[in-house]
Protein backbone atom coordinates (compact mmCIF):
# COMPACT_ATOMS: atom_id res chain seq x y z
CA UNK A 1 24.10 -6.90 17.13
CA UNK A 2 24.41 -6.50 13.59
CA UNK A 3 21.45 -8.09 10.89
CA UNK A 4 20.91 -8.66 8.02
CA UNK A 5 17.50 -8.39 7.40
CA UNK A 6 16.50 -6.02 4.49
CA UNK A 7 13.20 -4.23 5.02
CA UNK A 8 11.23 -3.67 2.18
CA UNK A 9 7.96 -1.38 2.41
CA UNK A 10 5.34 -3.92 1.65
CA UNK A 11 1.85 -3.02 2.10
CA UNK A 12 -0.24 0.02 2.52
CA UNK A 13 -3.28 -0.56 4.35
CA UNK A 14 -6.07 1.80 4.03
CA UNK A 15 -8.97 1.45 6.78
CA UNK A 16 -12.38 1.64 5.12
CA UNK A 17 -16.48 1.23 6.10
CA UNK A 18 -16.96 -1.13 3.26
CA UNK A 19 -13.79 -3.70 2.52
CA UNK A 20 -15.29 -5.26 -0.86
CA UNK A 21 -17.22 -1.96 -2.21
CA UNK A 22 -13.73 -0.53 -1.78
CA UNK A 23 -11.62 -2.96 -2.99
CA UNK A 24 -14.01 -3.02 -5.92
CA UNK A 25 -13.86 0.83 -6.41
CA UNK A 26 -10.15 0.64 -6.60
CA UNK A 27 -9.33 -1.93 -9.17
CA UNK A 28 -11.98 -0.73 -11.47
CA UNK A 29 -11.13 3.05 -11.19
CA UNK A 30 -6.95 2.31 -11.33
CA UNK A 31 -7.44 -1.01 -13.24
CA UNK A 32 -5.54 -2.78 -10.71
CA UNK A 33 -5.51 -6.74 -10.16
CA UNK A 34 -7.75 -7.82 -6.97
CA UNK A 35 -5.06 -9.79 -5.48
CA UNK A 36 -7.36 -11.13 -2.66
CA UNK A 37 -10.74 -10.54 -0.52
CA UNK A 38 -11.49 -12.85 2.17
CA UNK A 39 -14.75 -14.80 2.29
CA UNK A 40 -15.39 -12.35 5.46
CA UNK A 41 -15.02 -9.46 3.72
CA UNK A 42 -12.73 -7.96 6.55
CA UNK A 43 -9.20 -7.57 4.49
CA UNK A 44 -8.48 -7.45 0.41
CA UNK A 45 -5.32 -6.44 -1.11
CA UNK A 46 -4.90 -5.27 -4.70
CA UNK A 47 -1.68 -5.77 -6.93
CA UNK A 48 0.23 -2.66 -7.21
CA UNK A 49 3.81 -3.13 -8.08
CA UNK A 50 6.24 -4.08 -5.29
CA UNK A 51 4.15 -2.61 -2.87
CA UNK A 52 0.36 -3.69 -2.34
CA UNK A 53 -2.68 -2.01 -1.22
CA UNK A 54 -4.67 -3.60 1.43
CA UNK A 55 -8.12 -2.64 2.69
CA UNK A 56 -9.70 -3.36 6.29
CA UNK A 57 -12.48 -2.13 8.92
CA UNK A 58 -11.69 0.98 9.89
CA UNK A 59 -12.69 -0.57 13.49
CA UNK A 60 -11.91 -4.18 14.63
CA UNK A 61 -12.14 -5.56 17.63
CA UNK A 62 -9.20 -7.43 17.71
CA UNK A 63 -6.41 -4.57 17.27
CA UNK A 64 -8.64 -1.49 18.06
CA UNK A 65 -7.67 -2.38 21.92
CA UNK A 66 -4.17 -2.86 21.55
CA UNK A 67 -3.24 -0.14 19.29
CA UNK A 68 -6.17 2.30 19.22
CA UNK A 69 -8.77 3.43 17.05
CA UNK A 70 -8.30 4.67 13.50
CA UNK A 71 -8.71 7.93 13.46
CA UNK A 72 -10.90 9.72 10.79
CA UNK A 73 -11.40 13.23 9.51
CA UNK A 74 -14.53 14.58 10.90
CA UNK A 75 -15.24 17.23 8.31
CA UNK A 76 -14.26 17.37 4.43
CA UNK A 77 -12.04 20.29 5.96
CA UNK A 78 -10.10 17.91 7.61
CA UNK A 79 -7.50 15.15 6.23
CA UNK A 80 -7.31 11.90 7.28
CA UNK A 81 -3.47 10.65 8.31
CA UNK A 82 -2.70 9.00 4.84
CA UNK A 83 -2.73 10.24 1.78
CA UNK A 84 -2.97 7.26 -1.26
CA UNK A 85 -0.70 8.28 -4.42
CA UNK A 86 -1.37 6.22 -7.53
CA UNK A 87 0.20 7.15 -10.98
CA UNK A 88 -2.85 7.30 -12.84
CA UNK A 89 -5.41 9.62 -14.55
CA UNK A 90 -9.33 9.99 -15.27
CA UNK A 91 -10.30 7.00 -13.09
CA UNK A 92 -14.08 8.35 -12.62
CA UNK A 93 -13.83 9.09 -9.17
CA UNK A 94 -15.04 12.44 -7.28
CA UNK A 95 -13.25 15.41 -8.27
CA UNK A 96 -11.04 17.20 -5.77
CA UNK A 97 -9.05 19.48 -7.50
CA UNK A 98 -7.84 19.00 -11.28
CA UNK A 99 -4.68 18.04 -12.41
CA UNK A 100 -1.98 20.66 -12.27
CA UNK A 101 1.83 20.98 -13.37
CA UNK A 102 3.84 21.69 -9.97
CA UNK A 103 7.84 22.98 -9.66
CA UNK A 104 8.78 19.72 -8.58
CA UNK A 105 8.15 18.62 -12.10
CA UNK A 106 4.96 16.24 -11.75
CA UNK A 107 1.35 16.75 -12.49
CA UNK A 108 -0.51 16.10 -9.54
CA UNK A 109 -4.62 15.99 -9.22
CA UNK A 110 -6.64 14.59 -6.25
CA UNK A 111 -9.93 12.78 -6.09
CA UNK A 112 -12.30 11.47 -3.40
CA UNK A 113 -12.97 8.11 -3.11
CA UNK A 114 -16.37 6.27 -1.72
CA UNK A 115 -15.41 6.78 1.99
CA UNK A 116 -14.16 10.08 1.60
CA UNK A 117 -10.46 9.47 1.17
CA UNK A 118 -8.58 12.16 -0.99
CA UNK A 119 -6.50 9.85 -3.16
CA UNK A 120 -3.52 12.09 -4.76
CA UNK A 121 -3.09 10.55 -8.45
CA UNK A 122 0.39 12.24 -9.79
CA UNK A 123 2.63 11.50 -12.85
CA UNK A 124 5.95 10.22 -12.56
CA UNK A 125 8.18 13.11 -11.34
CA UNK A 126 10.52 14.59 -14.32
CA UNK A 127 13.30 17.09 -14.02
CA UNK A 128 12.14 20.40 -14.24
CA UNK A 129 13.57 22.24 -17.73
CA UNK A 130 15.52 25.23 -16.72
CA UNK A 131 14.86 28.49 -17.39
């Protein structure tokens, strides 16, 4: 059966401790547009292009039985299963590692945000010059 339905990658959704603090710590760091933050304080989305960035619990009762728990790093050796990429630079968060040309022909830095995500902020990618 053939459709016509045209996916579109729509939101990212990043599981937090603190929905407003880090809805908060995003726009102001990235100077993105709070798009929304429900009077519960249990989902927020920030404007981000075509795609946006939504943050929630990282535990809720109502999904955490039907699709299992998040699952978080448990050391600052370990990564959690997303990594957030935002074309942007000196936001104030908590250095990582500083930014750095790579071969792929993008500068690419990473920072930690208040619950200990490692948010990847790059450049747009440009066609390495040969050599």
């Amino acid at each position: 059966m053939a459709s016509n339905l045209r996916p579109t990658f729509a939101y990212t959704v990043i599981y937090v401790r603190d929905v407003a603090r880090s809805v908060d710590f995003y726009a102001k760091a990235f100077g993105l547009n709070i798009r929304r933050l429900d009077h519960s304080h249990r989902w927020g989305e920030l404007e981000s292009g075509q795609t946006t960035i939504a943050f929630t619990p990282i535990h809720q009762h109502e999904t955490d039985e039907v699709t299992g728990s998040v699952q978080t790093a448990q050391s600052k050796g370990e990564r959690g299963p997303i990594e957030v990429c935002l074309d942007f630079s000196d936001n104030g968060a908590v250095p990582v590692s500083a930014p750095a040309q790579r071969e792929w022909g993008q500068t690419v830095g990473y920072v930690r945000d208040p619950d200990g995500i490692v948010v990847r902020m790059g450049s747009h990618v440009t066609t390495p010059s040969q050599t």
